[in-house]
C-alpha atoms as a PDB file:
ATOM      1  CA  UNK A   1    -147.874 290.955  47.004  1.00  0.00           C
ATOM      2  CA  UNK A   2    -150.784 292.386  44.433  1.00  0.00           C
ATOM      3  CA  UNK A   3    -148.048 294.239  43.162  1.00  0.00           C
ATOM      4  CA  UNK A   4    -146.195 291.216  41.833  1.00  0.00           C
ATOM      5  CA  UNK A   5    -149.327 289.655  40.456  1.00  0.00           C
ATOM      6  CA  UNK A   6    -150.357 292.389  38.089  1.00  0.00           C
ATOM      7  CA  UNK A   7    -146.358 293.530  37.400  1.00  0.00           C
ATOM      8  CA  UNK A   8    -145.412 293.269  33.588  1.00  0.00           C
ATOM      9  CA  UNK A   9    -143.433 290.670  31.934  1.00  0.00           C
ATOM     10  CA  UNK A  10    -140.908 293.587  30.751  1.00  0.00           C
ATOM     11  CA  UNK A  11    -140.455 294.552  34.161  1.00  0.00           C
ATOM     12  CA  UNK A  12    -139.155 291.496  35.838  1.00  0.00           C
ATOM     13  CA  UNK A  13    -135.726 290.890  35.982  1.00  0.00           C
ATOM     14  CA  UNK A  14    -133.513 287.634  36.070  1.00  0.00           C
ATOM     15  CA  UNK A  15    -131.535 286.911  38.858  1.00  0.00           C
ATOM     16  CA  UNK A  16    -127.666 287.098  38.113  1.00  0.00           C
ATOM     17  CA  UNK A  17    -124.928 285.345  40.392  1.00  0.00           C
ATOM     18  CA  UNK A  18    -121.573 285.229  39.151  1.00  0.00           C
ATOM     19  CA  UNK A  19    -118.080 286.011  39.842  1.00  0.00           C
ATOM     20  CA  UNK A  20    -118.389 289.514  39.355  1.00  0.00           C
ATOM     21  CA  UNK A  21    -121.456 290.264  41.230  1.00  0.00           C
ATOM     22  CA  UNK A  22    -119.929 288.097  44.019  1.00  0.00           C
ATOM     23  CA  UNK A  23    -116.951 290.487  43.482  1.00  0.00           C
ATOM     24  CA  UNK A  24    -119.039 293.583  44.032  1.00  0.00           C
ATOM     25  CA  UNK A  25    -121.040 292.279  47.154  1.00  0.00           C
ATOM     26  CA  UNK A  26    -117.711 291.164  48.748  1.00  0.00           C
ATOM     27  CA  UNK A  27    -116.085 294.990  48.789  1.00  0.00           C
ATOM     28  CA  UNK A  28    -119.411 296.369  49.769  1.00  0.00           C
ATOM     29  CA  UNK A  29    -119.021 294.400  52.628  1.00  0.00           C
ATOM     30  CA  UNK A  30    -114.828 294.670  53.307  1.00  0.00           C
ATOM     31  CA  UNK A  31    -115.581 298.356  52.941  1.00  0.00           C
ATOM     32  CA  UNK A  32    -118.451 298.098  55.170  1.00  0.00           C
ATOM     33  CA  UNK A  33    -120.621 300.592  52.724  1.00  0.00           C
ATOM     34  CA  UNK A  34    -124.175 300.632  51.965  1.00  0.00           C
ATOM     35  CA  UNK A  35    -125.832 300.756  48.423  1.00  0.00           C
ATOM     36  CA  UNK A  36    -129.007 302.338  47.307  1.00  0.00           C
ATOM     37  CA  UNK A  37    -129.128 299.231  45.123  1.00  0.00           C
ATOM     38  CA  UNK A  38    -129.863 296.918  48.085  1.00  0.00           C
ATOM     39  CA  UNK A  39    -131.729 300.127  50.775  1.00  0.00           C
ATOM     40  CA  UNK A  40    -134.075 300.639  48.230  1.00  0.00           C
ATOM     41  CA  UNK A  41    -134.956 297.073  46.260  1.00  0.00           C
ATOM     42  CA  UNK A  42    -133.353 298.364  42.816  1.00  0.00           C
ATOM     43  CA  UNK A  43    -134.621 296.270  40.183  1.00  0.00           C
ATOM     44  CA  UNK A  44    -131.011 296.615  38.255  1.00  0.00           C
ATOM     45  CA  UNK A  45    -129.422 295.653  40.769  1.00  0.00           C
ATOM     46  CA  UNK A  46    -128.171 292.490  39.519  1.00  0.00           C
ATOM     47  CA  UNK A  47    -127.643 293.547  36.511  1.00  0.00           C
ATOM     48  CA  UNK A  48    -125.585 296.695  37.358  1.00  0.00           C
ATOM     49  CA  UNK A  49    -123.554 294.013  39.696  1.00  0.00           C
ATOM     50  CA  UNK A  50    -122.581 291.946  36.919  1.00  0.00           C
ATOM     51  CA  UNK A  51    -121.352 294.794  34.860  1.00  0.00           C
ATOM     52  CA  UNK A  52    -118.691 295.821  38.470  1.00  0.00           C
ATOM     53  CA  UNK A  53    -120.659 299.030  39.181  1.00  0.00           C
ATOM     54  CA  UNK A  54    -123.192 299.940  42.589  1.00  0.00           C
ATOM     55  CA  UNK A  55    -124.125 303.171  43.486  1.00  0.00           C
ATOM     56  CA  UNK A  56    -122.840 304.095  47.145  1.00  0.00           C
ATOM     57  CA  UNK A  57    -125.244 304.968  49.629  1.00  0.00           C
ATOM     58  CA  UNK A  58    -124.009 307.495  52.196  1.00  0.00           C
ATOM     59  CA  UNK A  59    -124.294 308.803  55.687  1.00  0.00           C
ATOM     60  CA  UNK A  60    -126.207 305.491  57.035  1.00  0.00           C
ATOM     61  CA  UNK A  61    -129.172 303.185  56.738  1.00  0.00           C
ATOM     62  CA  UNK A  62    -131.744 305.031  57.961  1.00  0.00           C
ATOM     63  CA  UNK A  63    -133.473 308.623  56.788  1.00  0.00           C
ATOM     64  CA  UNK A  64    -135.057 311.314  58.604  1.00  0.00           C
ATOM     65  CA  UNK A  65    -137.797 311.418  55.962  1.00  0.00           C
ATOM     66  CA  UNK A  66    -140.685 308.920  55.605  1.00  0.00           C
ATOM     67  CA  UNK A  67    -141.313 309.214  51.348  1.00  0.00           C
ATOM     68  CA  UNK A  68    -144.086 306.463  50.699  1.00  0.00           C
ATOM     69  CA  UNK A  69    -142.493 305.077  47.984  1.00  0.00           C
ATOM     70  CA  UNK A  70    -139.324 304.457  49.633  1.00  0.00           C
ATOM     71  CA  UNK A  71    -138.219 301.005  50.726  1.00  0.00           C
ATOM     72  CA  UNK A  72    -135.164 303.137  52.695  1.00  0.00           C
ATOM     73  CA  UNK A  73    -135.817 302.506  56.458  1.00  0.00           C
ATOM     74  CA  UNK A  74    -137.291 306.349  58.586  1.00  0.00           C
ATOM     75  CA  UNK A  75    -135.529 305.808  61.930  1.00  0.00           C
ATOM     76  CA  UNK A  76    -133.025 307.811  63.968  1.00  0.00           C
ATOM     77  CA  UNK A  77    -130.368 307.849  62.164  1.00  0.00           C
ATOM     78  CA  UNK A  78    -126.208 306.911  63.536  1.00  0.00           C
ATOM     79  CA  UNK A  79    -123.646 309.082  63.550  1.00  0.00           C
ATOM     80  CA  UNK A  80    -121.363 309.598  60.428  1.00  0.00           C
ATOM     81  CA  UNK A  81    -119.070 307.601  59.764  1.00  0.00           C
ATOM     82  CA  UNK A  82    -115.786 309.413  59.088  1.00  0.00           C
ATOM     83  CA  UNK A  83    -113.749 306.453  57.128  1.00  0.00           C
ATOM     84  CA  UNK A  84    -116.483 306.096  54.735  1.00  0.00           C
ATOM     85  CA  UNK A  85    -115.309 308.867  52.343  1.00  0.00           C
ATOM     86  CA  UNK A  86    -111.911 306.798  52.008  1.00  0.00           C
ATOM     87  CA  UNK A  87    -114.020 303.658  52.396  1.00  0.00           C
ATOM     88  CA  UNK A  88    -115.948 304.657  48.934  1.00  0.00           C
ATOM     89  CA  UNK A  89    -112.405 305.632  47.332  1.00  0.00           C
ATOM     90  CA  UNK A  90    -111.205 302.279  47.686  1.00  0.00           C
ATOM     91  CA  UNK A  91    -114.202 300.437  46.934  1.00  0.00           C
ATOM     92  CA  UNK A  92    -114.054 302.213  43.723  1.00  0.00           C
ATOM     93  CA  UNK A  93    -110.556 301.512  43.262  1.00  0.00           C
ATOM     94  CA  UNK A  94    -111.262 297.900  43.836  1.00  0.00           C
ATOM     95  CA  UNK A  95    -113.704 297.862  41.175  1.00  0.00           C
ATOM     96  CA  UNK A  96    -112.303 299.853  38.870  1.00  0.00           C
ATOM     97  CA  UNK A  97    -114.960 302.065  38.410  1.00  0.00           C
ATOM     98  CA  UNK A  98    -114.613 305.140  36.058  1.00  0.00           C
ATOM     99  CA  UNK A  99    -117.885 307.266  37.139  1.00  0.00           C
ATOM    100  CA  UNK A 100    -118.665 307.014  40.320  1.00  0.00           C
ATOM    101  CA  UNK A 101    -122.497 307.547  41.761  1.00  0.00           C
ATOM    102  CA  UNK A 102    -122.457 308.619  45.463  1.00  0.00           C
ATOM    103  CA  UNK A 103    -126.407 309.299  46.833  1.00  0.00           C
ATOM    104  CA  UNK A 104    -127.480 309.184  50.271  1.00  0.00           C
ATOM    105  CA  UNK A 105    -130.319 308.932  53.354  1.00  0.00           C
ATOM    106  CA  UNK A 106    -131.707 312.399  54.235  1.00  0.00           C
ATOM    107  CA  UNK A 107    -130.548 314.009  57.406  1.00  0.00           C
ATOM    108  CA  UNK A 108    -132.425 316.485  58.224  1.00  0.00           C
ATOM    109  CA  UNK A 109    -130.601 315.763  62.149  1.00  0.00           C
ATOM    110  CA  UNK A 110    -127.710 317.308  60.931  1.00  0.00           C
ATOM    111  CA  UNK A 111    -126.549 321.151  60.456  1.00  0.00           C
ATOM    112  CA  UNK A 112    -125.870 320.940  57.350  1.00  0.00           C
ATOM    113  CA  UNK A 113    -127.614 318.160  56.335  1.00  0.00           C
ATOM    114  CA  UNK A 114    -124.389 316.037  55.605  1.00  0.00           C
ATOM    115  CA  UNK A 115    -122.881 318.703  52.853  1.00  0.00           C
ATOM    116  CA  UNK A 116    -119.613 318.432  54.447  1.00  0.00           C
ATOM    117  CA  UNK A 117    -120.263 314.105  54.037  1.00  0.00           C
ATOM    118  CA  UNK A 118    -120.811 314.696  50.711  1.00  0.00           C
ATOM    119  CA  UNK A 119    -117.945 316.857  49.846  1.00  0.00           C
ATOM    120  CA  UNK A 120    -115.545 314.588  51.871  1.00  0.00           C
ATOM    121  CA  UNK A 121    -116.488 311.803  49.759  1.00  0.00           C
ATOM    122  CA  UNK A 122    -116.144 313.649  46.424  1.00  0.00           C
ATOM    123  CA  UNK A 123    -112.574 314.915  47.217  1.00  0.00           C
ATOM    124  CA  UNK A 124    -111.365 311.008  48.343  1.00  0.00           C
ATOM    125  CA  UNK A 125    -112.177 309.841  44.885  1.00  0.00           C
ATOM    126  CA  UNK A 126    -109.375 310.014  42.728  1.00  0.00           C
ATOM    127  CA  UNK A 127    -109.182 309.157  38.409  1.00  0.00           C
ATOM    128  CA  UNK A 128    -112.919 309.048  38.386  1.00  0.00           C
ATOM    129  CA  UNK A 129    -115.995 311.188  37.295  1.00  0.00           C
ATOM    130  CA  UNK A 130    -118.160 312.118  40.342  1.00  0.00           C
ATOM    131  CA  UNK A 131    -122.073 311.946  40.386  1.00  0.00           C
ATOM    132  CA  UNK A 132    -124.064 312.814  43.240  1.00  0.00           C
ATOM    133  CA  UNK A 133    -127.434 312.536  44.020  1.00  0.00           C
ATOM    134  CA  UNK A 134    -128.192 314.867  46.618  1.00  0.00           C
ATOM    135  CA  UNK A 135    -131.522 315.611  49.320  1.00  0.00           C
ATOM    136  CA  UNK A 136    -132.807 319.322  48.801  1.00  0.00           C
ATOM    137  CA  UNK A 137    -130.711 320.019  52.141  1.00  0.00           C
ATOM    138  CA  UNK A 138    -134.044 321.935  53.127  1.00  0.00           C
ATOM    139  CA  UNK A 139    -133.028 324.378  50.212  1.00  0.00           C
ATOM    140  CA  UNK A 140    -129.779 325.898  52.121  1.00  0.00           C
ATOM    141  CA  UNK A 141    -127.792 327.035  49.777  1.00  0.00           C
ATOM    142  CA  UNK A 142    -124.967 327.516  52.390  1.00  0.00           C
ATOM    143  CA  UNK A 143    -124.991 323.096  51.977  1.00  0.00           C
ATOM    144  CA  UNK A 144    -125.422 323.492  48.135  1.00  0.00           C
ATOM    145  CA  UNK A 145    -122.554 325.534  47.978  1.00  0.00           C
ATOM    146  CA  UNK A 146    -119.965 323.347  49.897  1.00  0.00           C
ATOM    147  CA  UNK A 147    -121.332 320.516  47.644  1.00  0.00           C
ATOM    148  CA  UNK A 148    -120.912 322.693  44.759  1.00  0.00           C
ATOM    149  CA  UNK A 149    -117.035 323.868  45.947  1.00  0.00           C
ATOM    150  CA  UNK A 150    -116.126 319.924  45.675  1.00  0.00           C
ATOM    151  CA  UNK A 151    -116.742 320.112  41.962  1.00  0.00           C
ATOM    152  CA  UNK A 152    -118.515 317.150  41.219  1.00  0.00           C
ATOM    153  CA  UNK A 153    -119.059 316.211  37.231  1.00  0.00           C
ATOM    154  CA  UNK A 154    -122.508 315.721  38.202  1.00  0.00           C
ATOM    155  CA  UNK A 155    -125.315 317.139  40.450  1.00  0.00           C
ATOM    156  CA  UNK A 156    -128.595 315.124  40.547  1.00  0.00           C
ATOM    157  CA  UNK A 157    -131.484 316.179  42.998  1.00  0.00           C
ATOM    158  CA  UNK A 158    -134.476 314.080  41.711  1.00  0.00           C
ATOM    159  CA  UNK A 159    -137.886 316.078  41.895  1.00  0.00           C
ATOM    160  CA  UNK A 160    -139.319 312.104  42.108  1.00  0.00           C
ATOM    161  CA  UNK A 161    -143.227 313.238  41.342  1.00  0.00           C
ATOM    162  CA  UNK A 162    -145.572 315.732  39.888  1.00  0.00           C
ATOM    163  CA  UNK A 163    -146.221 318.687  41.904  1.00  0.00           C
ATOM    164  CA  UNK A 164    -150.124 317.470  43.013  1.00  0.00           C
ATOM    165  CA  UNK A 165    -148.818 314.057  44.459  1.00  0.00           C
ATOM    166  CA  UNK A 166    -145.587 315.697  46.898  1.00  0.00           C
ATOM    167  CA  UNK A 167    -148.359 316.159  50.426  1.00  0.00           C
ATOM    168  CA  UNK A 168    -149.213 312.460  49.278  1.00  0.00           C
ATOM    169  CA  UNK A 169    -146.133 310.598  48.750  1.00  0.00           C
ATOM    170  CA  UNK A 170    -143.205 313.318  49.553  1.00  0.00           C
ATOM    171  CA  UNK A 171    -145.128 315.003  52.989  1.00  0.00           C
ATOM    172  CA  UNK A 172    -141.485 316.196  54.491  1.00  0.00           C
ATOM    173  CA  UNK A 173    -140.092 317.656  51.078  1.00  0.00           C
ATOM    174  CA  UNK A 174    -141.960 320.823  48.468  1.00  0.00           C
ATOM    175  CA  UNK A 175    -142.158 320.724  45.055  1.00  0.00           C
ATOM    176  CA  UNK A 176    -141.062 324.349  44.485  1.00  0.00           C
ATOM    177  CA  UNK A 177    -138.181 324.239  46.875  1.00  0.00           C
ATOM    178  CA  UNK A 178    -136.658 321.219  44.273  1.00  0.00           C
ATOM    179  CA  UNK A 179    -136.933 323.413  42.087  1.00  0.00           C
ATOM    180  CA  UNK A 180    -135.095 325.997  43.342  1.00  0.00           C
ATOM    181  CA  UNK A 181    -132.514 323.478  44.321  1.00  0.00           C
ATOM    182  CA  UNK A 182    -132.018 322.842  40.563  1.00  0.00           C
ATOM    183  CA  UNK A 183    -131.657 326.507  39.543  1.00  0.00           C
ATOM    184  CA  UNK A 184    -129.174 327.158  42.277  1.00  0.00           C
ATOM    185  CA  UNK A 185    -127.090 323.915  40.795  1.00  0.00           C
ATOM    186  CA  UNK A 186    -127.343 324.249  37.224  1.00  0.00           C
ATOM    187  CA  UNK A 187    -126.813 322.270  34.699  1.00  0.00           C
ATOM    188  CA  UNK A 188    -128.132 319.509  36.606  1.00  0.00           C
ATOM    189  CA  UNK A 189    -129.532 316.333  36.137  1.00  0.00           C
ATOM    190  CA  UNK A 190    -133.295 315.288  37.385  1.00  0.00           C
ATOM    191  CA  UNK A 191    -135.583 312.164  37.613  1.00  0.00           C
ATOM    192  CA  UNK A 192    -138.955 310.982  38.285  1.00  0.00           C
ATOM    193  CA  UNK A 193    -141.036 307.927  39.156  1.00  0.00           C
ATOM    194  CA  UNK A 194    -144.076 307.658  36.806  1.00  0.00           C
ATOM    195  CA  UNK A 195    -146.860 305.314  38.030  1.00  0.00           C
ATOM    196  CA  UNK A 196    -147.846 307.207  41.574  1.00  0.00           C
ATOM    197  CA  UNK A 197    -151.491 308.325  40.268  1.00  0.00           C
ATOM    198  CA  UNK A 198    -150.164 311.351  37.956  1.00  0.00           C
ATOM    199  CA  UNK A 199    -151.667 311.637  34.482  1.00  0.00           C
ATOM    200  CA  UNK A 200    -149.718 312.444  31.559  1.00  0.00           C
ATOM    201  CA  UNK A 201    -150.885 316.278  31.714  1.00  0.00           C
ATOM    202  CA  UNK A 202    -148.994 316.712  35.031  1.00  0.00           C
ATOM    203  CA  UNK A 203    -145.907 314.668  33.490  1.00  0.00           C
ATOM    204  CA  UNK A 204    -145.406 317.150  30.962  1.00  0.00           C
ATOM    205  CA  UNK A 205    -145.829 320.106  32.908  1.00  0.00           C
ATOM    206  CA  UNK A 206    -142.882 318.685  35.181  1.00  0.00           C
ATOM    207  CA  UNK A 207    -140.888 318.533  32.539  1.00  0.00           C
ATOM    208  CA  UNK A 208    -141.244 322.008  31.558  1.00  0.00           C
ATOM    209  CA  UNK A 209    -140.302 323.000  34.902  1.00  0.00           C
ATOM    210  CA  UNK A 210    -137.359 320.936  35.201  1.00  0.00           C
ATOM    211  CA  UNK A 211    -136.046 322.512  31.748  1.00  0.00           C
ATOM    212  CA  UNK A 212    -137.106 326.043  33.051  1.00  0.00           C
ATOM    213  CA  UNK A 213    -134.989 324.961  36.572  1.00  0.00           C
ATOM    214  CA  UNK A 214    -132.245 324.043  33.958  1.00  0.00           C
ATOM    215  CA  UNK A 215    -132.236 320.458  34.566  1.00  0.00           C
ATOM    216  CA  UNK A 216    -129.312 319.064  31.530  1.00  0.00           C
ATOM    217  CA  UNK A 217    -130.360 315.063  32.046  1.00  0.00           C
ATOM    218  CA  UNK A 218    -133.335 313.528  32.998  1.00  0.00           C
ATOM    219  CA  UNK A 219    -134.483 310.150  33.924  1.00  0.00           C
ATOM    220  CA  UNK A 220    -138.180 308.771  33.868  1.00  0.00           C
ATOM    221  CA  UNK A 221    -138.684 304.665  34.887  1.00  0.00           C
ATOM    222  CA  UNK A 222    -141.683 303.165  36.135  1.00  0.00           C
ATOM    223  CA  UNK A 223    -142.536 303.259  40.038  1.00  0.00           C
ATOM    224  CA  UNK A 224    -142.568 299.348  41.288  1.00  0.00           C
ATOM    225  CA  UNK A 225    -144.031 299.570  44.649  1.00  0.00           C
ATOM    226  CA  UNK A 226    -141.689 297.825  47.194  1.00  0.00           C
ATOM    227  CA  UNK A 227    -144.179 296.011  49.766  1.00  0.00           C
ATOM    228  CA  UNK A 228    -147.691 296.041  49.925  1.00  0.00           C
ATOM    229  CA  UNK A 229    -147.260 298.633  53.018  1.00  0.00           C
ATOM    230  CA  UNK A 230    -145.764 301.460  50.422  1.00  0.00           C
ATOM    231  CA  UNK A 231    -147.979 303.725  48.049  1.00  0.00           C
ATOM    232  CA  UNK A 232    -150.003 301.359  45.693  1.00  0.00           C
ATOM    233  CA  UNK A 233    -148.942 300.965  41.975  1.00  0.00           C
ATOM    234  CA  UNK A 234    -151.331 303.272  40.201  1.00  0.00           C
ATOM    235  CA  UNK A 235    -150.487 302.576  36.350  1.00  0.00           C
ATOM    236  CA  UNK A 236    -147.916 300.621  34.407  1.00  0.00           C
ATOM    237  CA  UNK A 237    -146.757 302.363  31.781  1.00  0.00           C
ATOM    238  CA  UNK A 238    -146.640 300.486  28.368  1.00  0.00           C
ATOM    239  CA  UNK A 239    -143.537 300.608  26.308  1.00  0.00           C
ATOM    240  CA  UNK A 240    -145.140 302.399  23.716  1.00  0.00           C
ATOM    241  CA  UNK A 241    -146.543 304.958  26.163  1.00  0.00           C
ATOM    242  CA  UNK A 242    -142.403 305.575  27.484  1.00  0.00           C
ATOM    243  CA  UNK A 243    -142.084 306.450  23.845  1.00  0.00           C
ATOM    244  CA  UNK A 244    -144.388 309.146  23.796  1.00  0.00           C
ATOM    245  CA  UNK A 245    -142.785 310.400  26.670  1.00  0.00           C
ATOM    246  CA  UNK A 246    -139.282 310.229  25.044  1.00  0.00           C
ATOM    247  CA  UNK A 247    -141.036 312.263  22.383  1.00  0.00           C
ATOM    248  CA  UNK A 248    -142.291 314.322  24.662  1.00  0.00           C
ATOM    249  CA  UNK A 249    -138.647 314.845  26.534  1.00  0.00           C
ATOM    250  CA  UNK A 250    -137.083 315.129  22.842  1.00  0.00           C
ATOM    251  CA  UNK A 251    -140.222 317.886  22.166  1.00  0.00           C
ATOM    252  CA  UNK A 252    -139.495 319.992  25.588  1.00  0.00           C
ATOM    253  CA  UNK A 253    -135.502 320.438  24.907  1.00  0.00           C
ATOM    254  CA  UNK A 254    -134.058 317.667  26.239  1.00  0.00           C
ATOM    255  CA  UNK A 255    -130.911 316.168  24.763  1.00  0.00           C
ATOM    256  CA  UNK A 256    -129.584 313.967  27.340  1.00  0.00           C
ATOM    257  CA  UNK A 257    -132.297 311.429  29.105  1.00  0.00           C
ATOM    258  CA  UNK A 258    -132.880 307.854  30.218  1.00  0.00           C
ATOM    259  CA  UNK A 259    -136.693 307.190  30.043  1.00  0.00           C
ATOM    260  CA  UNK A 260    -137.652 303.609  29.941  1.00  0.00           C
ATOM    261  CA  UNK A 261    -139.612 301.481  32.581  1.00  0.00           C
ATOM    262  CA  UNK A 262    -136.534 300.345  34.512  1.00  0.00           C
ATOM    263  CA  UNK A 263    -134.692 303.441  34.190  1.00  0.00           C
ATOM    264  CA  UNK A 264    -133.568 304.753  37.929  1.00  0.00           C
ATOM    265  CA  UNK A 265    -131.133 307.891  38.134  1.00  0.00           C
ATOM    266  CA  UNK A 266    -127.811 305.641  38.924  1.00  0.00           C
ATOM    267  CA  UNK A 267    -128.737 303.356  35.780  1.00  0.00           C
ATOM    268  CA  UNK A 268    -126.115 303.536  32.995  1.00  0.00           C
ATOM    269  CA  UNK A 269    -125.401 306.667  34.369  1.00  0.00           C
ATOM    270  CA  UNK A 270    -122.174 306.881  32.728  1.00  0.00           C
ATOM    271  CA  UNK A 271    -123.180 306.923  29.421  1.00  0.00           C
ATOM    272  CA  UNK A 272    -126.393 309.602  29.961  1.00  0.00           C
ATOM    273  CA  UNK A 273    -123.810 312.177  31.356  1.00  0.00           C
ATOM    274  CA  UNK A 274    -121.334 311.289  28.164  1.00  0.00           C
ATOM    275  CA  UNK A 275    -120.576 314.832  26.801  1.00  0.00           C
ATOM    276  CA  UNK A 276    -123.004 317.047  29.198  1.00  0.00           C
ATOM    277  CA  UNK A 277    -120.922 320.421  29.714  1.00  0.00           C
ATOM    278  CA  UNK A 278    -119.937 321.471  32.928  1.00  0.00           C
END
């Protein structure tokens, strides 16, 4: 894969087997749940495995949406499963986890566009903080309200890009209707991929509009293409260049972010929400 070739040192990751992430794999599978951290290639993966956490992936393996950077499967989805809100309680239970991070495929098939899903799962989780990472839900606000009515600590709808690459590499979602998502759920928490083809112009001016949308936390990591058949790598970003854009973060109000190359929303997403007011 060219992408491999020409990937930087600092991104490459060891690989980890131990007890615990044995642990973790083995009640993902009892529990019969999916993981963003294996759907979508996370490069933490291991890492977040070793330290007992995964962040649950919800409502299936497959998504109605066909994002080019995504390594998540577009195919017709199944039905919902409706053990999997008690599924995720236990699994969390069984790891002990103390903030949970619930995200999920996009189902555009469904009325509601799995709102009620998400709420179920929210309410099953007991002694836990509760962090979701939500679609747009095609900007209903009807969905965004029953999410919002199951009171999770955190709402996280990532706006992924800058606003000139969505037709390219987000065709099925809008720019402005993220947004809008974002005002109607604020304070909320936001992330994007940099490395798509934006320059740093464009960067900036997304983070003004996420702090306008009144976005609390935000996350920036570099895009790692999954196969050769997803969008190409345009740029790695050098570490001193994610220190500019901490600067720049820092600079455009924000208190409460995760930028760094391998920074993905679920990653150490316990400690970025530490003391965000709800």
């Amino acid at each position: 894969m060219p992408d491999e070739v020409l990937k930087p040192e600092y991104l490459k990751r060891p690989l980890i087997d131990t007890d615990k992430t044995r642990t973790v794999r083995r009640v993902l599978k009892t529990h019969c749940l999916n993981t963003v951290c294996e759907s979508a290639r996370c490069p933490n993966k291991n890492e977040c495995y070793s330290q007992n956490t995964a962040t649950f992936l919800i409502m299936g393996s497959a998504c109605t949406r066909n994002c080019r950077y995504c390594n998540i499967t577009c195919a017709l989805p199944e039905p919902l499963d409706p053990n999997e809100p008690e599924n995720i309680a236990r699994a969390a239970r069984d790891l002990g986890l103390k903030h949970v991070v619930i995200t999920s495929v996009t189902r555009d098939d469904l009325p509601d566009g799995g709102a009620q899903h998400f709420a179920a799962c929210i309410n099953a989780i007991e002694n836990a903080a509760v962090e979701v990472l939500t679609p747009d839900f095609r900007g209903d606000t009807a969905a965004l309200d029953v999410v919002a009515a199951a009171h999770p600590d955190v709402f996280n709808h990532n706006i992924e890009t800058v606003r000139a690459l969505f037709p390219v590499v987000r065709p099925q979602a809008n720019y402005e209707r993220s947004l809008e998502v974002l005002r109607y759920m604020q304070p909320a928490k936001s992330g994007l991929m940099i490395g798509l083809g934006e320059n740093f112009d464009q960067i900036e001016e997304t983070l003004h509009d996420l702090k306008s949308a009144g976005c609390k936390i935000l996350t920036i990591g570099q895009y790692i293409a999954p196969s050769k058949n997803h969008h190409p790598v345009a740029k790695y970003y050098t570490p001193q260049e994610f220190e500019q854009l901490r600067e720049l973060a820092r600079k455009t109000g924000f208190t409460r972010y995760k930028i760094e190359p391998l920074a993905r929303s679920s990653y150490h997403a316990a400690s970025v929400a530490d003391s965000v007011s709800h």
